[in-house]
Protein backbone atom coordinates (compact mmCIF):
# COMPACT_ATOMS: atom_id res chain seq x y z
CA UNK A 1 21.66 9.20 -29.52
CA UNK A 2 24.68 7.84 -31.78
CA UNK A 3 26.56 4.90 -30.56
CA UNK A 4 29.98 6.52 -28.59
CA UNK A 5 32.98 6.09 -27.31
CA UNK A 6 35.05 7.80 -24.45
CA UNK A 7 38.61 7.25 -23.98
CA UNK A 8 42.28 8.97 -22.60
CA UNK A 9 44.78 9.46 -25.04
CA UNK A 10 48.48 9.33 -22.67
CA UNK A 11 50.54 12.74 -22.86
CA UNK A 12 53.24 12.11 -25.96
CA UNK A 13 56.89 11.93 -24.62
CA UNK A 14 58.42 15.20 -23.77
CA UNK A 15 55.06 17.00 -24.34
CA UNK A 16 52.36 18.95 -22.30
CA UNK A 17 48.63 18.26 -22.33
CA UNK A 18 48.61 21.06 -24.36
CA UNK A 19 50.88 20.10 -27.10
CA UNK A 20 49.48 16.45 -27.24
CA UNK A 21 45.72 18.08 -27.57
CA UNK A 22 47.97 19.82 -30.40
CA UNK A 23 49.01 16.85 -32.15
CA UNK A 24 45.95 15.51 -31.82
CA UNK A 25 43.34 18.05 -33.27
CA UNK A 26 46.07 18.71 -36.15
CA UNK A 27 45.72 15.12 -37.40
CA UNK A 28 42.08 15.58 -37.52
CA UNK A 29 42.03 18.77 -39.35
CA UNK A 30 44.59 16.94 -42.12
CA UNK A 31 41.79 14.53 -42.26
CA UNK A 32 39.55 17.15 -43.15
CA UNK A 33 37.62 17.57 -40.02
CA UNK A 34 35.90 20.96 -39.25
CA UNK A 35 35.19 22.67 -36.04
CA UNK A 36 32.20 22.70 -34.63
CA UNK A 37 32.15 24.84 -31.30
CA UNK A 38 33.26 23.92 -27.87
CA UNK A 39 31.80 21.24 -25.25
CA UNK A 40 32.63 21.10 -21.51
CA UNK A 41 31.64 17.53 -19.32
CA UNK A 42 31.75 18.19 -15.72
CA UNK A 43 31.80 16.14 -12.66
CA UNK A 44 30.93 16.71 -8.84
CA UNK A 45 31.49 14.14 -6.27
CA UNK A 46 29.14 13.71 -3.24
CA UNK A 47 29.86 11.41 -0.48
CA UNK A 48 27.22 10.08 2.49
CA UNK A 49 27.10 12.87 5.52
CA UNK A 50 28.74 11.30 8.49
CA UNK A 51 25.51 11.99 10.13
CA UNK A 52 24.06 9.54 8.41
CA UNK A 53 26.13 6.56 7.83
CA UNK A 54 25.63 5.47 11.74
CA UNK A 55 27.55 3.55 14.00
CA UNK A 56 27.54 0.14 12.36
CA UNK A 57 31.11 0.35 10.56
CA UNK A 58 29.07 1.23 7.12
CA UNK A 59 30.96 2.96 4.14
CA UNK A 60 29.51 6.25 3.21
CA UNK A 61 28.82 5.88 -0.84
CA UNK A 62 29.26 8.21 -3.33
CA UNK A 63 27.67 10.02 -5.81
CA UNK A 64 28.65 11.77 -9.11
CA UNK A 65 26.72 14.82 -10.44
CA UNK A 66 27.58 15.83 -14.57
CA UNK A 67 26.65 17.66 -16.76
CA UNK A 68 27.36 17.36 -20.49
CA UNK A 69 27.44 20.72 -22.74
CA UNK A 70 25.73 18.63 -25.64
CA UNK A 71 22.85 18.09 -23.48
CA UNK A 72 22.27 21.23 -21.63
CA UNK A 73 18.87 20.77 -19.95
CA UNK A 74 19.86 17.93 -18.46
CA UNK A 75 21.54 16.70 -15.44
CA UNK A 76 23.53 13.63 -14.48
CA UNK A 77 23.09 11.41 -11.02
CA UNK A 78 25.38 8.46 -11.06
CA UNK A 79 25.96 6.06 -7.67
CA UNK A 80 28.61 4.19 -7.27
CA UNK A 81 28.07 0.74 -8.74
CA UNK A 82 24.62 1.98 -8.89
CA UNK A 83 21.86 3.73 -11.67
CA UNK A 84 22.18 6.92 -13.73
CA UNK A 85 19.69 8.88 -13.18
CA UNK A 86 18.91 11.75 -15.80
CA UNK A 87 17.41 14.72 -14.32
CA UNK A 88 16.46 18.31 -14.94
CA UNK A 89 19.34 21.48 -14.68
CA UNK A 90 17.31 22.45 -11.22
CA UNK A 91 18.87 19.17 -9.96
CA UNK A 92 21.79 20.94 -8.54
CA UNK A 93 19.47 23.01 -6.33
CA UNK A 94 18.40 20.30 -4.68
CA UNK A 95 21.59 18.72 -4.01
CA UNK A 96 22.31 22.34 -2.00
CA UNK A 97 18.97 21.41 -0.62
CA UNK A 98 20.24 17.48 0.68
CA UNK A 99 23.38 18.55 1.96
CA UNK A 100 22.52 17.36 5.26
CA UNK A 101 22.75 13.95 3.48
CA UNK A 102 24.99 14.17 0.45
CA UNK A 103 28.30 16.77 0.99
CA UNK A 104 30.20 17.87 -1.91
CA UNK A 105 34.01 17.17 -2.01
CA UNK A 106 34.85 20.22 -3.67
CA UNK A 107 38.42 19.30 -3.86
CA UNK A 108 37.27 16.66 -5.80
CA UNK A 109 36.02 18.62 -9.21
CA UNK A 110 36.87 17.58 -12.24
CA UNK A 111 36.05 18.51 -16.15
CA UNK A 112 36.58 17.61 -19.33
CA UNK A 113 36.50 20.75 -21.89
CA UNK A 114 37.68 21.76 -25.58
CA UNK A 115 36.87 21.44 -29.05
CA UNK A 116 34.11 19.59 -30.94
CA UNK A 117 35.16 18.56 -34.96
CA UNK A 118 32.73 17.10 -37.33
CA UNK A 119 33.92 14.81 -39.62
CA UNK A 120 31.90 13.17 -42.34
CA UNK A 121 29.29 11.59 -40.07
CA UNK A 122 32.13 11.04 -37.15
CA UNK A 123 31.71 13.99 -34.28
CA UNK A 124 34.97 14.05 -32.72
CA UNK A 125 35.77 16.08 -29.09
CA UNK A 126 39.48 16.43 -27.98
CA UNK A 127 39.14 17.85 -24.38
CA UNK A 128 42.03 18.46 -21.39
CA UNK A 129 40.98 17.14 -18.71
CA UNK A 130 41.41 19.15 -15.57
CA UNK A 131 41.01 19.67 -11.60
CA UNK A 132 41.18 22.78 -10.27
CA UNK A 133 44.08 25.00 -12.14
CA UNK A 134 45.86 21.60 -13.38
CA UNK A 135 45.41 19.53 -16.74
CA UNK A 136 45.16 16.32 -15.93
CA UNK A 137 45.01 14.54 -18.69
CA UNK A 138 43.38 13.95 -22.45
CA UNK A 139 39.80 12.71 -23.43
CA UNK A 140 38.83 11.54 -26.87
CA UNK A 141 34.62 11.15 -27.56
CA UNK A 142 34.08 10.09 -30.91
CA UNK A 143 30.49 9.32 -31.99
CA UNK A 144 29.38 8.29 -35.35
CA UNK A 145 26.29 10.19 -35.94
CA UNK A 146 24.00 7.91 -38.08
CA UNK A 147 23.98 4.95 -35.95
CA UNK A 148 21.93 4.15 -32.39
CA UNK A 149 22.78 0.49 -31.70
CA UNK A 150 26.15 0.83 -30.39
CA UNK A 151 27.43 -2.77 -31.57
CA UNK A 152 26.22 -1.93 -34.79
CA UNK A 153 28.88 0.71 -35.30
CA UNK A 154 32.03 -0.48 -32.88
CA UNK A 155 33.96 -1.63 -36.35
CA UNK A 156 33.63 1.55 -37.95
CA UNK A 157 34.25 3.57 -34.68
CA UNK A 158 37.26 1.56 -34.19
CA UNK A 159 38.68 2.22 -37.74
CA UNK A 160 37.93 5.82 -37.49
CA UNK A 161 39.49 6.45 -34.23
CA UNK A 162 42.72 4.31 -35.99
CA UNK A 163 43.46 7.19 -38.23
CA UNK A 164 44.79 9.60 -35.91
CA UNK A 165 44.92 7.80 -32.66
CA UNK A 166 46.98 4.99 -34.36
CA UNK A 167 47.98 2.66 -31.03
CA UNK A 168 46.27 4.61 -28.50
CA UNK A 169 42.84 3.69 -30.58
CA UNK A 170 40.86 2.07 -27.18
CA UNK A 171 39.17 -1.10 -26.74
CA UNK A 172 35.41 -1.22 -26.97
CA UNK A 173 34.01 0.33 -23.96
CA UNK A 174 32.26 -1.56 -21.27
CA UNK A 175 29.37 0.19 -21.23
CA UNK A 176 28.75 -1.44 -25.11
CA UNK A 177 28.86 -5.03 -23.95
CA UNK A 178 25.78 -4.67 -21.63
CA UNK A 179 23.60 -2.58 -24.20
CA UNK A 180 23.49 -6.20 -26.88
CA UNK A 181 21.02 -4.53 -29.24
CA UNK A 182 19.67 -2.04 -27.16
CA UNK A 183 19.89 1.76 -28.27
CA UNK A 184 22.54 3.56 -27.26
CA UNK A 185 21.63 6.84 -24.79
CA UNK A 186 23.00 9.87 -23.33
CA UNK A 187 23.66 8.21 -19.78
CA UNK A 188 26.06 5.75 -21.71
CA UNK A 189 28.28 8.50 -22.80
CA UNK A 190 28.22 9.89 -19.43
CA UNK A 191 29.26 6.83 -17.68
CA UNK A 192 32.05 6.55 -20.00
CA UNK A 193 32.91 9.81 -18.96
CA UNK A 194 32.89 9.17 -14.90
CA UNK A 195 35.02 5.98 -15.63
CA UNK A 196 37.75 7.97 -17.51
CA UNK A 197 37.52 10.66 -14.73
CA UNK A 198 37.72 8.15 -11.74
CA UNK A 199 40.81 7.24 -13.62
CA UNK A 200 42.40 9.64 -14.19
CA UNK A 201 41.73 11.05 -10.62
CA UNK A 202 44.11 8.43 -9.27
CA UNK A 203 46.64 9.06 -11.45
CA UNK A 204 50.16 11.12 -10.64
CA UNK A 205 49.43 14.45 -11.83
CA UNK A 206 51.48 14.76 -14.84
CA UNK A 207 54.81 16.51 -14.70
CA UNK A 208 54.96 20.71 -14.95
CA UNK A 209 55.17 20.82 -18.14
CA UNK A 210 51.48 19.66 -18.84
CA UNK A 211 50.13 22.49 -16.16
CA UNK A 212 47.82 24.89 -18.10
């Protein structure tokens, strides 16, 4: 899996979600990026049943279930502060099956969906991120395809992302700085991707104009 990074892009003054995604995929296509389909990350949050936490004052945890579009037989477990752990599609099945133990904050959905570009060996997704009917906000993933040690390419990531993210170009992600010289996996992306989301969720919702 190519070394990757996940980040928000803030909505441009005076503009929508919409019209920043806009801006956004324009400046790639005057790069001379192509599209390449769509891709949708998703994310369900599961807390601890109150019939299990007890009487002894403990804090239920919680649990994130995703699934990423660009790996489709797979799906994601993440705990809070805890391990990802990658599982088959029939995952969600059994979560129906646990829900004596894990409940699902429905209210709590959230996604990440639009277009994937290619772009020399960069693959570049510009998705709105939403909750229910409202757009929340914008997520850049930009991978660069040739390389698995994510160190390796963070320079060229970085200088990539520069040309049409100019000062909203992020920092390199945390997720990098525990992998050293390890290769770079799916699970990384989609911890990027629950960090951005847990983010955003505690944002203000942005003004009307940015509603979808």
């Amino acid at each position: 899996v190519p070394g990757c990074s996940v980040s928000q892009v803030p909505v441009a003054e005076g503009k929508s979600v919409q019209q920043t995604v806009e801006m956004l995929t324009r400046k790639l296509e005057v790069l001379g990026a192509e599209k390449q389909g769509t891709f949708c990350v998703d994310c369900e949050t599961y807390h601890t049943a109150a019939s299990t936490i007890g009487s002894q004052g403990q804090t239920g945890k919680l649990m994130y279930v995703m699934h990423n579009s660009e790996y489709p037989l797979s799906c994601f477990a993440l705990f809070e502060n805890g391990p990802c752990l990658v599982a088959d599609a029939n995952f969600d099945i059994l979560m129906v099956k646990l829900k004596g133990f894990f409940q699902n904050a429905k209210a709590n959905k959230i996604e990440s969906r639009g277009t994937r570009y290619q772009y020399c060996d960069f693959l570049v997704k510009v998705g709105t991120v939403a909750m229910g009917p409202s757009a929340r906000g914008i997520s850049v993933e930009v991978e660069y395809c040739p390389c698995v040690i994510a160190n390796d390419c963070w320079n060229l990531l970085m200088e990539f992302m520069q040309s049409f993210m100019g000062n909203h170009t992020p920092g390199i992600p945390s997720v990098f700085g525990t992998k050293h010289d390890s290769i770079y996996s799916p699970s990384d992306t989609v911890v990027q991707y629950m960090e951005l989301f847990n983010k955003i969720r505690k944002q203000q919702p942005v003004p009307v104009a940015g509603i979808r």
